[in-house]
Protein backbone atom coordinates (compact mmCIF):
# COMPACT_ATOMS: atom_id res chain seq x y z
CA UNK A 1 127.66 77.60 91.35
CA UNK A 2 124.38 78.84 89.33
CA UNK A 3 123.18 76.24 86.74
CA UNK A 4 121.33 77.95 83.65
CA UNK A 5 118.48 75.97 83.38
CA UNK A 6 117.65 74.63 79.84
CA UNK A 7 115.55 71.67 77.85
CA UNK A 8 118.08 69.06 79.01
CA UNK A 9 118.28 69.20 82.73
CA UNK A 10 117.40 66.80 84.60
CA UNK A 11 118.25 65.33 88.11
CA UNK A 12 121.16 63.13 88.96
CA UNK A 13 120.20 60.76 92.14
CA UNK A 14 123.43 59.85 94.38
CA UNK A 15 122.75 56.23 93.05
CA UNK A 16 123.54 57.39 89.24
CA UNK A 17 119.65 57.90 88.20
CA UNK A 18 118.26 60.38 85.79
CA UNK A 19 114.92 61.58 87.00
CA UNK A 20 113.45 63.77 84.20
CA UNK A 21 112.91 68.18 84.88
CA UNK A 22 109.79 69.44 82.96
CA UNK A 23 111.49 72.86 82.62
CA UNK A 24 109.23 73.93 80.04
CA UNK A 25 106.48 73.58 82.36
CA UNK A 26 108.45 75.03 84.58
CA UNK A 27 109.14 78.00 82.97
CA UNK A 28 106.03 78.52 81.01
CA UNK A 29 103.19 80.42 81.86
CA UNK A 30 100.46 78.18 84.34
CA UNK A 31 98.39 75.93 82.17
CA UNK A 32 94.85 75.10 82.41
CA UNK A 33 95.73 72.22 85.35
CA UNK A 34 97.55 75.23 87.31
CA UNK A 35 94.72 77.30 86.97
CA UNK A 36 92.31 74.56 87.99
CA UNK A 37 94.15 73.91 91.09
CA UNK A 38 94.63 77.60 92.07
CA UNK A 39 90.70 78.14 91.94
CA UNK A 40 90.87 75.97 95.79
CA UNK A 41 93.05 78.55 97.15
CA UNK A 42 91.93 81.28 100.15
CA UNK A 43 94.30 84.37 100.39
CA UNK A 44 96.35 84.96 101.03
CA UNK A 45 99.01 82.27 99.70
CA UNK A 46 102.65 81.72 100.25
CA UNK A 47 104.02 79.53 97.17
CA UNK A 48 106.98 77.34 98.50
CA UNK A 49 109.74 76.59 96.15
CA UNK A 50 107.98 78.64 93.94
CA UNK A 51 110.49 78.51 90.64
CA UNK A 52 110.41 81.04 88.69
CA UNK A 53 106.71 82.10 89.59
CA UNK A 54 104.39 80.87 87.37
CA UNK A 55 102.01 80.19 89.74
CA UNK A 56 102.26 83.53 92.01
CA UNK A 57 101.98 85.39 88.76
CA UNK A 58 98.70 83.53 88.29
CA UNK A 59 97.44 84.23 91.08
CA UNK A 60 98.67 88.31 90.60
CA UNK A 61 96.54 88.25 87.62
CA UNK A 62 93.63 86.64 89.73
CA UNK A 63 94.02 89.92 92.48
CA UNK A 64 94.77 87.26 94.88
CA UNK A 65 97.67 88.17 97.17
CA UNK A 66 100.76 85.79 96.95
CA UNK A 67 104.15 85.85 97.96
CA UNK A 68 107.00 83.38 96.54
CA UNK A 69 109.91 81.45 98.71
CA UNK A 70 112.54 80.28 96.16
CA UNK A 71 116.58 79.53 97.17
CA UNK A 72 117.88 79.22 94.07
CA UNK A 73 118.99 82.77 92.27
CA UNK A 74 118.05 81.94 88.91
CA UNK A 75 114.36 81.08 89.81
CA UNK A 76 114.30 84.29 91.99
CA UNK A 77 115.32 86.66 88.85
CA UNK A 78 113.04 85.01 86.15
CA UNK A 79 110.18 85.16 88.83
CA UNK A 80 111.31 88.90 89.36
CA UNK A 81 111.52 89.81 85.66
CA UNK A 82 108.00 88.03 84.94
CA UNK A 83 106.51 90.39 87.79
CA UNK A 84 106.42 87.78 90.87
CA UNK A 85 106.71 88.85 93.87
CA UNK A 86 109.11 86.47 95.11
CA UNK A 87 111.98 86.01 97.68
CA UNK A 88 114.58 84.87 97.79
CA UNK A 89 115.04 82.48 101.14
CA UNK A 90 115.19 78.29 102.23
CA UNK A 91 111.85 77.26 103.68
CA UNK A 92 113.39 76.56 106.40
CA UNK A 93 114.70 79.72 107.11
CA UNK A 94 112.11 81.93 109.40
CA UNK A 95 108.74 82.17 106.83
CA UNK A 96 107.53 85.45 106.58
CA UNK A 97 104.23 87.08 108.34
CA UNK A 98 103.91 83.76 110.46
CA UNK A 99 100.01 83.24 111.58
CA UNK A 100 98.69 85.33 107.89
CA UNK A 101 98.93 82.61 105.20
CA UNK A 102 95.27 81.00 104.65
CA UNK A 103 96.78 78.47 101.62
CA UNK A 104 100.32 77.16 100.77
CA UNK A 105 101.21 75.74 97.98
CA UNK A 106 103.96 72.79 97.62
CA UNK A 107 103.88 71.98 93.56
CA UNK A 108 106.36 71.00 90.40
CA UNK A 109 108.06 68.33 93.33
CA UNK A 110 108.65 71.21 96.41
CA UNK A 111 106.88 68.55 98.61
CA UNK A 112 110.28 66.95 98.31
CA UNK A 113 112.47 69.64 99.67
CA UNK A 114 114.99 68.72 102.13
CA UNK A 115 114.53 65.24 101.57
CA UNK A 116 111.95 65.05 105.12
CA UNK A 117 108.71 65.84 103.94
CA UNK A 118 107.06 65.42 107.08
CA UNK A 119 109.40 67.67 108.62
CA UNK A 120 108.83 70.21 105.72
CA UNK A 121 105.32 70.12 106.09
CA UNK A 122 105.07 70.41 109.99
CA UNK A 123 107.25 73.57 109.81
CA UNK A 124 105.20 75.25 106.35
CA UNK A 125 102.24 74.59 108.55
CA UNK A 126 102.96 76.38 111.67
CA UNK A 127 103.32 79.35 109.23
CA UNK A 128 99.64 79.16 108.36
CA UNK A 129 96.47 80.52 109.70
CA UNK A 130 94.65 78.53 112.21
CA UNK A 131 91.51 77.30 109.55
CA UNK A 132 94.13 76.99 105.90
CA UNK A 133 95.05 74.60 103.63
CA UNK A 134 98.27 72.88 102.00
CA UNK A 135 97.72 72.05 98.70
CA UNK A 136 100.84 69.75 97.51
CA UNK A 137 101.81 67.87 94.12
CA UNK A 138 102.47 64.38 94.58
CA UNK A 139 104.49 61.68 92.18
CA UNK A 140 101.80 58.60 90.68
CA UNK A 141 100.78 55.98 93.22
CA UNK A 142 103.09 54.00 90.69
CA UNK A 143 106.18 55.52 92.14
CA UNK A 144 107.80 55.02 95.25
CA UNK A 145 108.18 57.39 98.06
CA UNK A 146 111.80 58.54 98.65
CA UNK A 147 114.77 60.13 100.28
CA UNK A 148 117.82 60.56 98.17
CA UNK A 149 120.99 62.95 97.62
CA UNK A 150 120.11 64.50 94.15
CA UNK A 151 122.09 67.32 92.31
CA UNK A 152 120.41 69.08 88.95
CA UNK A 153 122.50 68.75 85.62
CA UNK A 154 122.32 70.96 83.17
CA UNK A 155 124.21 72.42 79.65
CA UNK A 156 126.33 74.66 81.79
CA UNK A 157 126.93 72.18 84.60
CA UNK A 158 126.11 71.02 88.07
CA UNK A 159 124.27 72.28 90.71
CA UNK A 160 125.85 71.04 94.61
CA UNK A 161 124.54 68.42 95.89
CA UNK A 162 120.61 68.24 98.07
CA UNK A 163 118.53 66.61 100.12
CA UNK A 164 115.35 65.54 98.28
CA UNK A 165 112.54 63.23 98.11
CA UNK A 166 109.66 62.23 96.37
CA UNK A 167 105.75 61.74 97.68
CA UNK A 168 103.88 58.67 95.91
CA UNK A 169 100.36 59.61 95.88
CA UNK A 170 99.53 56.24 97.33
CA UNK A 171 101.48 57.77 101.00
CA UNK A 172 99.51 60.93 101.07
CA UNK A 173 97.03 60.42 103.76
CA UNK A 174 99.66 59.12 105.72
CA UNK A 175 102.37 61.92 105.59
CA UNK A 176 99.43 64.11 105.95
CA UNK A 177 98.28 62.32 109.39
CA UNK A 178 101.83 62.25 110.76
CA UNK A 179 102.65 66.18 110.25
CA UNK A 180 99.11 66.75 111.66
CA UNK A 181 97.09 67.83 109.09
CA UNK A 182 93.79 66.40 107.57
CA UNK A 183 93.79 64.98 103.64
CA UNK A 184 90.38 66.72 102.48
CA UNK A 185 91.03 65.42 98.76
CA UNK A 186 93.25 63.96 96.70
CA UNK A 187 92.59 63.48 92.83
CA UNK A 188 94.57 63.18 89.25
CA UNK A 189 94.35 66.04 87.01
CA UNK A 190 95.93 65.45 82.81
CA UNK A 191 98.46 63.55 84.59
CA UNK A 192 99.61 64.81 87.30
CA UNK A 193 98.50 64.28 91.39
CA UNK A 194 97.43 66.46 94.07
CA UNK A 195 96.05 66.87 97.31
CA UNK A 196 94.46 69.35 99.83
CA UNK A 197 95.83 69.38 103.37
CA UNK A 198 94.13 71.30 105.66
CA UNK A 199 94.79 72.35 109.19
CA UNK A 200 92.23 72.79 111.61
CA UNK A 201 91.62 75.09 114.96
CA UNK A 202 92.00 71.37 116.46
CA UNK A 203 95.31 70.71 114.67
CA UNK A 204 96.78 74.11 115.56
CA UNK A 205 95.53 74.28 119.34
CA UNK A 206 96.77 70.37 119.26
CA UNK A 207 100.74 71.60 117.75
């Protein structure tokens, strides 16, 4: 089914949890953290799990070219409407223009797609230029890392259930290390946690 997302969804964990959805964020314009983060981008950028495109429409409006990956419908037609150039595919279908991307972007919890983030980021990084970068939201070092069945809730119902997971900050170096990739940086920003992945001629002659 498609779930109409609204001020009150949130995600249901298989074990009964409520893990809170910032869809204002979500669906608001970037904010002044987004924009700080997209200055470390090189073009051109592939935005996975991209929502409804607040970030690629940043980036449009920086004449920096950026293409959006989204599965779910609704994202894809806000994205659309707001001028994003987005499509509508699973990651882990076949990415587009493999070999072009210099940056990818993993934010608002897409580091947790498919529940394997190791696996997600080994196959988003074989899509990427030889010298290019990963830059990826984590949770707090506070939280734990995790795999989970999850399903989103919202006013007009339930979404099926997903594979999922969530990146503590504290295990980035480490995922980062295992998919291949080097963790440049890592800092806090209002709140919220990111790094910089990057992948070297060394890492791709090495995959």
């Amino acid at each position: 089914m498609t779930v109409t997302f609204s001020s009150t969804s949130h995600l249901r964990t298989e074990d009964g949890r409520r893990l809170a959805l910032d869809v204002r964020k979500w669906l608001a314009p970037a904010d002044p953290v987004d924009e700080s983060l997209l200055e470390r981008v090189v073009a051109p950028v592939l935005d996975v799990g991209c929502g409804p495109g607040r970030h690629v429409q940043a980036l449009f409006q920086r004449d920096v070219e950026a293409l959006g990956l989204d599965i779910s419908p609704t994202a894809v037609a806000i994205a659309r409407r707001n001028g994003a150039t987005v499509l509508q595919r699973s990651v882990f279908d076949t990415l587009p223009h493999p070999g072009r991307w210099r940056s990818a972007l993993l934010l608002d919890g897409s580091i947790g797609i498919g529940g394997d983030p190791g696996a997600l980021l080994r196959h988003v990084s074989g899509a990427l230029a030889d010298e290019s970068r990963i830059l990826v939201e984590t949770e707090a070092p506070d939280v734990r890392s995790e795999s989970m069945l999850a399903c989103i809730e919202t006013a007009s119902g339930q979404s099926p259930w997903f594979s999922w997971a969530r990146v503590s900050h504290r295990d980035l170096s480490k995922l980062a290390a295992e998919a291949g990739l080097e963790l440049a940086c890592a800092w806090e920003d209002a709140g919220r946690w990111f790094g910089q992945l990057e992948r070297s001629m060394a890492t791709a002659l090495s995959a």
